[in-house]
N, C-alpha and C. Protein backbone atom coordinates (compact mmCIF):
# COMPACT_ATOMS: atom_id res chain seq x y z
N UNK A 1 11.21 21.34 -61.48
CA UNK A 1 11.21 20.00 -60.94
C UNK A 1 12.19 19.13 -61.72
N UNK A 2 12.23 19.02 -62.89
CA UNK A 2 13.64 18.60 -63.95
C UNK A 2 14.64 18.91 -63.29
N UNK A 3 14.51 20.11 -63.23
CA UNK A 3 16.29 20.71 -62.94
C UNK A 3 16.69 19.90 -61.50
N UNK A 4 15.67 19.94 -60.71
CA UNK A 4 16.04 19.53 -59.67
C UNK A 4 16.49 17.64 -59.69
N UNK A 5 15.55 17.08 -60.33
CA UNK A 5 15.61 15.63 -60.48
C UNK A 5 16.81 15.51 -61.15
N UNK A 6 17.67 16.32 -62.44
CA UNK A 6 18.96 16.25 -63.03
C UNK A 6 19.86 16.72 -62.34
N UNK A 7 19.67 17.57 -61.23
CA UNK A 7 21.07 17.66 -60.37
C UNK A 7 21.60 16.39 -59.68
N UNK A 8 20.37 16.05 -58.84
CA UNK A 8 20.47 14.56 -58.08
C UNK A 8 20.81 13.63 -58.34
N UNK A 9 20.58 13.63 -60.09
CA UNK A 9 20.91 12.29 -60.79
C UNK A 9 22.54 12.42 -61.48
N UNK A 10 23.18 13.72 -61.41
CA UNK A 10 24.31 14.42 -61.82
C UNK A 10 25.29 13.84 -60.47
N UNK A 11 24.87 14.29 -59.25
CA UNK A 11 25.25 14.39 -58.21
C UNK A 11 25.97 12.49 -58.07
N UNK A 12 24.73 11.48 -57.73
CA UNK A 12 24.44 10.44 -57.80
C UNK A 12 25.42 9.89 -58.63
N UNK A 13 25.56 10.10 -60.00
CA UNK A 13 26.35 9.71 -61.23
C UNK A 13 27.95 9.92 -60.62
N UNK A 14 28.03 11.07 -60.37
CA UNK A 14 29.72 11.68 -60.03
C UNK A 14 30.41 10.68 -58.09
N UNK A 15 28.58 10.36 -57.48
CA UNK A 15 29.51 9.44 -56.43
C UNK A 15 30.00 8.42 -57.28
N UNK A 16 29.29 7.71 -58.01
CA UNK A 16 29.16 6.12 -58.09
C UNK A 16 30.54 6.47 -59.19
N UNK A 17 30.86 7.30 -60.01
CA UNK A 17 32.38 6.98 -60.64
C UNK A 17 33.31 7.45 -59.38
N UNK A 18 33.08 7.80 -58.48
CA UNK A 18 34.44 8.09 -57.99
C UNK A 18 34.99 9.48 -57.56
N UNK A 19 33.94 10.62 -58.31
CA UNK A 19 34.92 11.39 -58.66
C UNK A 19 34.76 12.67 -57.13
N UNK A 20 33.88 12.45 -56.78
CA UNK A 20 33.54 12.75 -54.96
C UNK A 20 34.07 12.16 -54.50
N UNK A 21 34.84 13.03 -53.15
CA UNK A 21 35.39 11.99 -52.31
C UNK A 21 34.86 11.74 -51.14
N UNK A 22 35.25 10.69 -51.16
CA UNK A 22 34.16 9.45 -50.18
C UNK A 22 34.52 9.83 -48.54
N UNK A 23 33.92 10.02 -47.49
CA UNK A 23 34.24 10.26 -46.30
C UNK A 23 34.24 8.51 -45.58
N UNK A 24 34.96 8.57 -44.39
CA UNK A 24 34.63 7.31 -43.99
C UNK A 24 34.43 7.91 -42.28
N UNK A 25 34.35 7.17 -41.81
CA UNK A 25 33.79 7.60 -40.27
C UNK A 25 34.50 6.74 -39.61
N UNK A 26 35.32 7.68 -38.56
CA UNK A 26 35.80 6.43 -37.16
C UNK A 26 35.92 6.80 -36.41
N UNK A 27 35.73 5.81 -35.22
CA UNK A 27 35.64 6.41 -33.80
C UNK A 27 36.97 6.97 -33.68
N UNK A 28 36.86 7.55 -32.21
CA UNK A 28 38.00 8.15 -31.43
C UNK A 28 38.27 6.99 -30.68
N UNK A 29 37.24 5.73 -29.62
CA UNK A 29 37.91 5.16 -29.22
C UNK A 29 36.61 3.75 -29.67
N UNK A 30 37.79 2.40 -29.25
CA UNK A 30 37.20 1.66 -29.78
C UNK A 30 35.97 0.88 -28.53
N UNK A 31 34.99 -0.07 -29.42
CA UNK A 31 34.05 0.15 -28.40
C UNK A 31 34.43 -1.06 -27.48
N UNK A 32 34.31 -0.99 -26.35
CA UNK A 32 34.21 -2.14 -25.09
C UNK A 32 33.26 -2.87 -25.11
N UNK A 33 33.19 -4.23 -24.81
CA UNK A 33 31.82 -4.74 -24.65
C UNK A 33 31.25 -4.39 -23.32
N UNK A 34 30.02 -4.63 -23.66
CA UNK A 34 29.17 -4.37 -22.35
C UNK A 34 29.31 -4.74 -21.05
N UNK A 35 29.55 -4.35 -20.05
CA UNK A 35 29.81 -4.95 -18.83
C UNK A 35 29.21 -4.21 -17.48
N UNK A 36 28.28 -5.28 -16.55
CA UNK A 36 27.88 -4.45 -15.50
C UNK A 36 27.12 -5.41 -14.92
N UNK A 37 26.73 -5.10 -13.51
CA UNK A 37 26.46 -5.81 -12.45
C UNK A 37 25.23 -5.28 -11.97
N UNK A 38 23.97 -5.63 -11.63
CA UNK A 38 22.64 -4.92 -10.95
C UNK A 38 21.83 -5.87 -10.26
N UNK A 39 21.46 -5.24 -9.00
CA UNK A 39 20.55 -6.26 -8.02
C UNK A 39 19.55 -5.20 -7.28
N UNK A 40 18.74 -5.81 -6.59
CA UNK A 40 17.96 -4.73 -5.73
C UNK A 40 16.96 -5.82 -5.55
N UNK A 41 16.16 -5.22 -4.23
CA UNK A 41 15.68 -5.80 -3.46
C UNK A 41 14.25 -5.75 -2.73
N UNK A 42 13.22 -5.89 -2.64
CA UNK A 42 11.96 -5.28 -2.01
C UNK A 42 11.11 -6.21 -0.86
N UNK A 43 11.12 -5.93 0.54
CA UNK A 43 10.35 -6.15 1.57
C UNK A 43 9.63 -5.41 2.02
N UNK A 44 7.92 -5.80 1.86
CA UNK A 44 6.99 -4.23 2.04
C UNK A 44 6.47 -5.15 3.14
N UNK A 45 6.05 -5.05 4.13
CA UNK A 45 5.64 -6.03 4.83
C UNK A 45 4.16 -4.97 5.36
N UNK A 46 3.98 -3.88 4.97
CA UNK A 46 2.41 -3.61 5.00
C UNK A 46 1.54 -4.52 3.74
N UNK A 47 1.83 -4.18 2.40
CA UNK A 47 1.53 -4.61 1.10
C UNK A 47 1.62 -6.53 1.12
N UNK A 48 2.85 -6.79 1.88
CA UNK A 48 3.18 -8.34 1.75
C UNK A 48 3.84 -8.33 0.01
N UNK A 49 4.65 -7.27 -0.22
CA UNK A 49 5.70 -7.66 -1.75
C UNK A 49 6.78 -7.79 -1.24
N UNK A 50 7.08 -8.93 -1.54
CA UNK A 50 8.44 -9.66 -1.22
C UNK A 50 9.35 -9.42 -3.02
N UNK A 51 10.20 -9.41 -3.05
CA UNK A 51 10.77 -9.56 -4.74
C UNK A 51 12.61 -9.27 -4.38
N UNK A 52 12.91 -10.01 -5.36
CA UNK A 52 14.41 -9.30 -5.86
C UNK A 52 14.78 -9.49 -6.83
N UNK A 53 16.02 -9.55 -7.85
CA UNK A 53 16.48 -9.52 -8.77
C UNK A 53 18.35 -9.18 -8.82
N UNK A 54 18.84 -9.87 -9.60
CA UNK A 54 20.21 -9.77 -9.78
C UNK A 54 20.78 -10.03 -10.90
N UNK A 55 21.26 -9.51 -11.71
CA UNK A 55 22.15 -9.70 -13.18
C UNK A 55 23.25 -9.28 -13.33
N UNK A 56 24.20 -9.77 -14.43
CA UNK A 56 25.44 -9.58 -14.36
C UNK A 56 25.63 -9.74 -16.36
N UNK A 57 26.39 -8.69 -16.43
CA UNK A 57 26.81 -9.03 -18.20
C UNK A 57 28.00 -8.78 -18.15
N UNK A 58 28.73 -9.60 -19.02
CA UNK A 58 29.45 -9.37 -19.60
C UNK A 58 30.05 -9.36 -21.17
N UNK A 59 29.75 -8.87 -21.87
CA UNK A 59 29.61 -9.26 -23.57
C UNK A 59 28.68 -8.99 -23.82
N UNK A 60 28.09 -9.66 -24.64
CA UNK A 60 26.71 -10.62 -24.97
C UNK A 60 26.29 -11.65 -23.84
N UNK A 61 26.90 -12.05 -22.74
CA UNK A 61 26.44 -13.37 -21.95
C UNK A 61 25.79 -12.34 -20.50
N UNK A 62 24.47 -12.47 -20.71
CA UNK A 62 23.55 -12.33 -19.83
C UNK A 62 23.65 -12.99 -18.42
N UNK A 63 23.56 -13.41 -17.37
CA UNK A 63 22.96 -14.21 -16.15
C UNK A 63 22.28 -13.32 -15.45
N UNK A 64 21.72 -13.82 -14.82
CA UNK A 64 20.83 -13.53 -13.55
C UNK A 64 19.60 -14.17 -12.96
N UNK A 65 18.88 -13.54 -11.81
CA UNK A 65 17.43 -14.59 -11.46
C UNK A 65 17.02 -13.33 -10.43
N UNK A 66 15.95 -14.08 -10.74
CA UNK A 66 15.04 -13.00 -9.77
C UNK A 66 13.78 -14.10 -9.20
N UNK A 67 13.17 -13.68 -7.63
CA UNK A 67 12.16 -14.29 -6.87
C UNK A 67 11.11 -13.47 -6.60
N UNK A 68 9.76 -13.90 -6.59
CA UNK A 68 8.84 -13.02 -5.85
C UNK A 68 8.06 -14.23 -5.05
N UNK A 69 6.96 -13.36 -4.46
CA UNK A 69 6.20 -14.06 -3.42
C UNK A 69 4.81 -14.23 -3.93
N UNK A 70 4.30 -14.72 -4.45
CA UNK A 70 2.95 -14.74 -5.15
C UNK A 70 1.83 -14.89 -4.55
N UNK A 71 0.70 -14.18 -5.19
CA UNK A 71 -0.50 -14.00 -3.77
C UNK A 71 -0.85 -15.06 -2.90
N UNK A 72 -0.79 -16.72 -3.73
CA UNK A 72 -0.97 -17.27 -2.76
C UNK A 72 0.25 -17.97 -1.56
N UNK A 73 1.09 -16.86 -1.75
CA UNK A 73 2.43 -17.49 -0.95
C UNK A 73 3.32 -18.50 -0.99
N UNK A 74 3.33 -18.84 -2.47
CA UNK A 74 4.33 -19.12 -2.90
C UNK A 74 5.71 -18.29 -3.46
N UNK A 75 6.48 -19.06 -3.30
CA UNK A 75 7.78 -17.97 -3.74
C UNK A 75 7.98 -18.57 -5.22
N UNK A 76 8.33 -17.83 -5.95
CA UNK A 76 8.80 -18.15 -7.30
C UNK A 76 10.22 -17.76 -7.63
N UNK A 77 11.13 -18.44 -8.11
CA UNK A 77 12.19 -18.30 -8.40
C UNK A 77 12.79 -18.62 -9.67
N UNK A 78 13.59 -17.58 -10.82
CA UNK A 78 13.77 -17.60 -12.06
C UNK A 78 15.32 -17.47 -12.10
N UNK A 79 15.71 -18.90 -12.47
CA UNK A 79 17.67 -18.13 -13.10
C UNK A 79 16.99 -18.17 -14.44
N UNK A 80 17.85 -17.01 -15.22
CA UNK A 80 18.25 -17.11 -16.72
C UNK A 80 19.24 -16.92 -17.10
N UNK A 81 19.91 -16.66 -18.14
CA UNK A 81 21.16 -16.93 -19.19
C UNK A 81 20.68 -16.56 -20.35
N UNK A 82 21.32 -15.70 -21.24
CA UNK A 82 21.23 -15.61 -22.53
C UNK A 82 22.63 -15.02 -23.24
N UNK A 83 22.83 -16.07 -23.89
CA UNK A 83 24.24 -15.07 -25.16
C UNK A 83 23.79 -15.61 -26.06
N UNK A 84 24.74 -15.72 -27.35
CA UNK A 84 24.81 -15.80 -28.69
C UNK A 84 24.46 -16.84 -29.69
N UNK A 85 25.35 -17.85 -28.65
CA UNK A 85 25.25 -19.35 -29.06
C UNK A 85 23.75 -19.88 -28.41
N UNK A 86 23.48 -20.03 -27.20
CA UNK A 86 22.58 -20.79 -26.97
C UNK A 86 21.14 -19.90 -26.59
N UNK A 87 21.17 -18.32 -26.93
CA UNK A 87 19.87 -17.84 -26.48
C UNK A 87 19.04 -17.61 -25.52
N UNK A 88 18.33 -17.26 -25.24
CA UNK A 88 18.12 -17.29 -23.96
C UNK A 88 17.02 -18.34 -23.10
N UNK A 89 17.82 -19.04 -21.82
CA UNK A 89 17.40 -19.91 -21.26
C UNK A 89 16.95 -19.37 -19.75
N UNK A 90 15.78 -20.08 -19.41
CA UNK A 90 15.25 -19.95 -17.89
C UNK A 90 14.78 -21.28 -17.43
N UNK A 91 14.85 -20.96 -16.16
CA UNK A 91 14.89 -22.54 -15.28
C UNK A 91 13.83 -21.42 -14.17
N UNK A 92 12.95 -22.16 -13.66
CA UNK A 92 11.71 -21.77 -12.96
C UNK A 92 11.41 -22.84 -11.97
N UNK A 93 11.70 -21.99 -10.35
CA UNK A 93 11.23 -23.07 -9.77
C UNK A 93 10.21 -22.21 -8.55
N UNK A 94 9.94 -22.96 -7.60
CA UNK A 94 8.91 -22.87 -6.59
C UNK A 94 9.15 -23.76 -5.49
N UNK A 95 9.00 -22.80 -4.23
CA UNK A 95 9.39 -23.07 -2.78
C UNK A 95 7.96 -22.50 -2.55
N UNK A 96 7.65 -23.92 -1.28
CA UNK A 96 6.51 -23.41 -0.63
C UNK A 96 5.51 -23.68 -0.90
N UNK A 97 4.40 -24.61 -0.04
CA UNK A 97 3.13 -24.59 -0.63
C UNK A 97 1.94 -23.80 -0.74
N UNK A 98 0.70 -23.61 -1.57
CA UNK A 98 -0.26 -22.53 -1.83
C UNK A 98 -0.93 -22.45 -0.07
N UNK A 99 -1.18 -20.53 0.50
CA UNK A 99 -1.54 -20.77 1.45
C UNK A 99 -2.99 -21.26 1.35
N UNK A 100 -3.50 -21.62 1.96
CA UNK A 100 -5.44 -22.09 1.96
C UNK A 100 -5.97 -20.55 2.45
N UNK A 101 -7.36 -19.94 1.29
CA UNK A 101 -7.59 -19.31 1.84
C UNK A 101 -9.45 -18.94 2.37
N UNK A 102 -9.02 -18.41 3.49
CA UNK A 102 -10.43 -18.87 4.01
C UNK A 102 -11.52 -17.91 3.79
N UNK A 103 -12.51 -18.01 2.70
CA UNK A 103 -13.88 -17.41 2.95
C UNK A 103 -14.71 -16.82 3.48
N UNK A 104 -15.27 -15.97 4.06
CA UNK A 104 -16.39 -15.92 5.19
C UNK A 104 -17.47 -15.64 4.43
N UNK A 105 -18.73 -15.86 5.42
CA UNK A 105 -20.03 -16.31 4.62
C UNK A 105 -20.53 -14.97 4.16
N UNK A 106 -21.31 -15.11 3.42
CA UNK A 106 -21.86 -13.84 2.85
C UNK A 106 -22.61 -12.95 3.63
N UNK A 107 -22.85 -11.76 3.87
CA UNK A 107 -23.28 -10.83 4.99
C UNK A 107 -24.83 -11.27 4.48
N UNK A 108 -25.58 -11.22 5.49
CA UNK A 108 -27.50 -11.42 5.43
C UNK A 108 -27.94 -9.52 4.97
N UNK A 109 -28.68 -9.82 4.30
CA UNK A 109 -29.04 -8.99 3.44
C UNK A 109 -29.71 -7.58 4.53
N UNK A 110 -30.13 -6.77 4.34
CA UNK A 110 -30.24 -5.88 5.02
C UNK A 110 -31.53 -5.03 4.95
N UNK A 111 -33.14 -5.23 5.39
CA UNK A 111 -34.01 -4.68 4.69
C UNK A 111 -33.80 -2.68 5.22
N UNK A 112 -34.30 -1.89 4.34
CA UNK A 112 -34.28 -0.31 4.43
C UNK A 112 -35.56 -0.06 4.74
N UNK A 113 -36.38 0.72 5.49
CA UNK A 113 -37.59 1.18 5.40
C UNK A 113 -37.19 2.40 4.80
N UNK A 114 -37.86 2.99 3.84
CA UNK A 114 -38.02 4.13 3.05
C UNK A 114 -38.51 5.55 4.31
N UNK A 115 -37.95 6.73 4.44
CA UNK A 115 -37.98 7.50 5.46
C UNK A 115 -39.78 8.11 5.04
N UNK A 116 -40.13 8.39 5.94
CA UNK A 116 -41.85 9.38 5.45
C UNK A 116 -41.20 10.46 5.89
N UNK A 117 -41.81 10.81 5.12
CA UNK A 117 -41.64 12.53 5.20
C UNK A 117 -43.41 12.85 4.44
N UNK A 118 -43.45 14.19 5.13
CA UNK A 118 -44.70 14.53 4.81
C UNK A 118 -44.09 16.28 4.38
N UNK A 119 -44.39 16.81 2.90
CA UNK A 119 -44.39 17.83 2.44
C UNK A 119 -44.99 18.90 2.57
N UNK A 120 -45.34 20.26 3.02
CA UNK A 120 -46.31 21.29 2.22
C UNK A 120 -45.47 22.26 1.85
N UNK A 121 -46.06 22.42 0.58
CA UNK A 121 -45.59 23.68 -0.05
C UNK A 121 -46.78 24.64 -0.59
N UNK A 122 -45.95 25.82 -0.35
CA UNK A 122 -47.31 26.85 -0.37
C UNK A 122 -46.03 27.70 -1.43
N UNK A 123 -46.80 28.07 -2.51
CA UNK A 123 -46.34 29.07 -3.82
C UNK A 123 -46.13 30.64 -3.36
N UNK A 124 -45.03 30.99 -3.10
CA UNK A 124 -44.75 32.62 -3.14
C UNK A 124 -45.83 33.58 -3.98
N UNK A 125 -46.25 34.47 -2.79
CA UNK A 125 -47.51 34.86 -3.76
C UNK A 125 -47.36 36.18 -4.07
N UNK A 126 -47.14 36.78 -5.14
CA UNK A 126 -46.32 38.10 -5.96
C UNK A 126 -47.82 38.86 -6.07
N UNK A 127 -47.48 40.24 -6.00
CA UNK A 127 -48.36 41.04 -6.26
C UNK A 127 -47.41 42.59 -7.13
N UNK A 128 -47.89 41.80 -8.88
CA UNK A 128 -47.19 43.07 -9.20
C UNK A 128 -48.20 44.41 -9.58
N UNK A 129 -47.76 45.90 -9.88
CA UNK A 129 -48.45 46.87 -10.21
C UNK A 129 -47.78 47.40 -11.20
N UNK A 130 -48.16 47.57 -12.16
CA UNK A 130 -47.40 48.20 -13.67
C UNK A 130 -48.17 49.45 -13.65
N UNK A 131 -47.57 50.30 -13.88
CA UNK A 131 -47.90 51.86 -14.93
C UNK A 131 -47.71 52.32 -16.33
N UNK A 132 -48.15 52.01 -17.17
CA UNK A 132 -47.38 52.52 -18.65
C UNK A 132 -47.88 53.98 -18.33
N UNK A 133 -46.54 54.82 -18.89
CA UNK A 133 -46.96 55.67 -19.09
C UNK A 133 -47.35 56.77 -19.83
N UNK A 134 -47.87 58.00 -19.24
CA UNK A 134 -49.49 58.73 -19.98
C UNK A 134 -49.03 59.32 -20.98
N UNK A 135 -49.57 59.42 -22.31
CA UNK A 135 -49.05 60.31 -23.22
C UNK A 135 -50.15 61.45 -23.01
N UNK A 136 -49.57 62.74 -23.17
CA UNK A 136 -50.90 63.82 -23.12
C UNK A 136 -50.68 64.52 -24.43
N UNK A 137 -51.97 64.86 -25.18
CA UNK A 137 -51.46 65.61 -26.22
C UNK A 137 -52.36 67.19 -25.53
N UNK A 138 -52.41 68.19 -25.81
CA UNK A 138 -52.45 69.71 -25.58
C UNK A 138 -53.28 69.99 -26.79
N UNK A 139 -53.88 70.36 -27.02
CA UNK A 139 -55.02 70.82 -28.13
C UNK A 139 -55.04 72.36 -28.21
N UNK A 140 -55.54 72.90 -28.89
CA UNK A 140 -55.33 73.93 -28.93
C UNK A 140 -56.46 74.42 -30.65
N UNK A 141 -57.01 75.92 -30.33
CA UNK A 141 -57.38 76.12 -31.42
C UNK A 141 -56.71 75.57 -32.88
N UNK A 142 -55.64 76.14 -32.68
CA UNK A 142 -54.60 75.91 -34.08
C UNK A 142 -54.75 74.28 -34.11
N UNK A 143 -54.01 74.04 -35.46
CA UNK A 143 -53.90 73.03 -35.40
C UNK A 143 -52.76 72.24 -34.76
N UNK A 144 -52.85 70.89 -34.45
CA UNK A 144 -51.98 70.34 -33.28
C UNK A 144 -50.81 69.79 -33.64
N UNK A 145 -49.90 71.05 -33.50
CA UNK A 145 -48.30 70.82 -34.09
C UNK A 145 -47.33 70.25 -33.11
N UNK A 146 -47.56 70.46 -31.96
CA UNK A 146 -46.99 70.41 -30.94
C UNK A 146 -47.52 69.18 -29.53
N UNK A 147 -46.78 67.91 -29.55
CA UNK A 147 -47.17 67.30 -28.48
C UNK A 147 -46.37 67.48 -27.24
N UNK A 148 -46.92 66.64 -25.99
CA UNK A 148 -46.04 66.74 -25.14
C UNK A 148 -46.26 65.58 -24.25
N UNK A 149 -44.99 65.12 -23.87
CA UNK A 149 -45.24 63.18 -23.20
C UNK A 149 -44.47 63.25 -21.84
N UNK A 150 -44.86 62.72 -20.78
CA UNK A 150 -44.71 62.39 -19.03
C UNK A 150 -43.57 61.55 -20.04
N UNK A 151 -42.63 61.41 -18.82
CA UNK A 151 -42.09 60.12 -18.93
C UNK A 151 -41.76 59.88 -17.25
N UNK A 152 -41.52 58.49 -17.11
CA UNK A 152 -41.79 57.61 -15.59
C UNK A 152 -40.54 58.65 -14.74
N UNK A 153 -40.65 58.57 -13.98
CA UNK A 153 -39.65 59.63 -12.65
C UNK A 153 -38.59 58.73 -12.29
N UNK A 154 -37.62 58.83 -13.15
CA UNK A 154 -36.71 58.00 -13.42
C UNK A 154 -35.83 59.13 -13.93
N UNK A 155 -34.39 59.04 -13.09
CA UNK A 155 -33.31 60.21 -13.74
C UNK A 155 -31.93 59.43 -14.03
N UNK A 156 -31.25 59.32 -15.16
CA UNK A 156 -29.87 58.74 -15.29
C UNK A 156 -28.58 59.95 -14.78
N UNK A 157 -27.61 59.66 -14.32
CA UNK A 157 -26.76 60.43 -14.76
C UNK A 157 -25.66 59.75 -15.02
N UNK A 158 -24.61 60.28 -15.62
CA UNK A 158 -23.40 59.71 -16.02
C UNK A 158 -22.34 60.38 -15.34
């Protein structure tokens, strides 16, 4: 971790006298100021969105304005301006008075009668029969070395 912190500071030392040489960076071409023109436009006449917009730059000096139609049908209209010296300015106006809009009375309430229904249920009625099955043991004089066990009649094969 030394070694590393004394290269950097080696490195560091040899820009600041000089003895690296310094790169500088330049374009290929020089830059233009900004310049361009944009507008567009919207009539939905299912929705009722009315809108547009238009700007123009050149430099730093901004213009443009844009209108919409606002729910209550007024139109709104915005110029602005912005460059360097004076920042940016808007002027806001309005065409058109608010439309009136009309109410209707509240719907009369609605009583539900609850449906009857009448249920029976009767429980599935199971009848099981189990077998464990028999162990037999075989007896025999001798003594009983030898058992022998049923098993259920059940065959696997593979």
């Amino acid at each position: 971790m030394i070694a590393k912190f004394a290269i950097v500071l080696s490195l560091a030392a040899a820009a600041y006298a000089g003895l690296l040489p310094a790169t500088k960076l330049v374009y290929a071409e020089p830059e233009a100021p900004a310049r361009y023109d944009f507008s567009y436009s919207v009539h939905d006449s299912q929705s009722g969105d009315v809108k547009e917009q238009q700007e123009s730059r050149n430099g730093d000096a901004v213009r443009g304005s844009y209108s919409l139609v606002q729910p209550d049908g007024v139109r709104r209209i915005v110029e602005y301006s912005a460059d360097e010296h004076q920042g940016f300015n808007a002027i806001v106006r309005y065409e058109g008075a608010p439309a009136k809009i009309a109410y209707s009375a509240p719907v009369a309430k609605v009583a539900y009668a609850a449906p009857i229904t009448k249920f029976a249920y009767a429980a599935p009625v199971a009848k099981f029969a189990y077998a464990a099955p028999v162990a037999k043991a075989a007896y025999a004089t001798a003594p009983a070395s030898h058992f022998t066990y049923s098993s259920p009649a059940i065959s696997y094969r593979h």
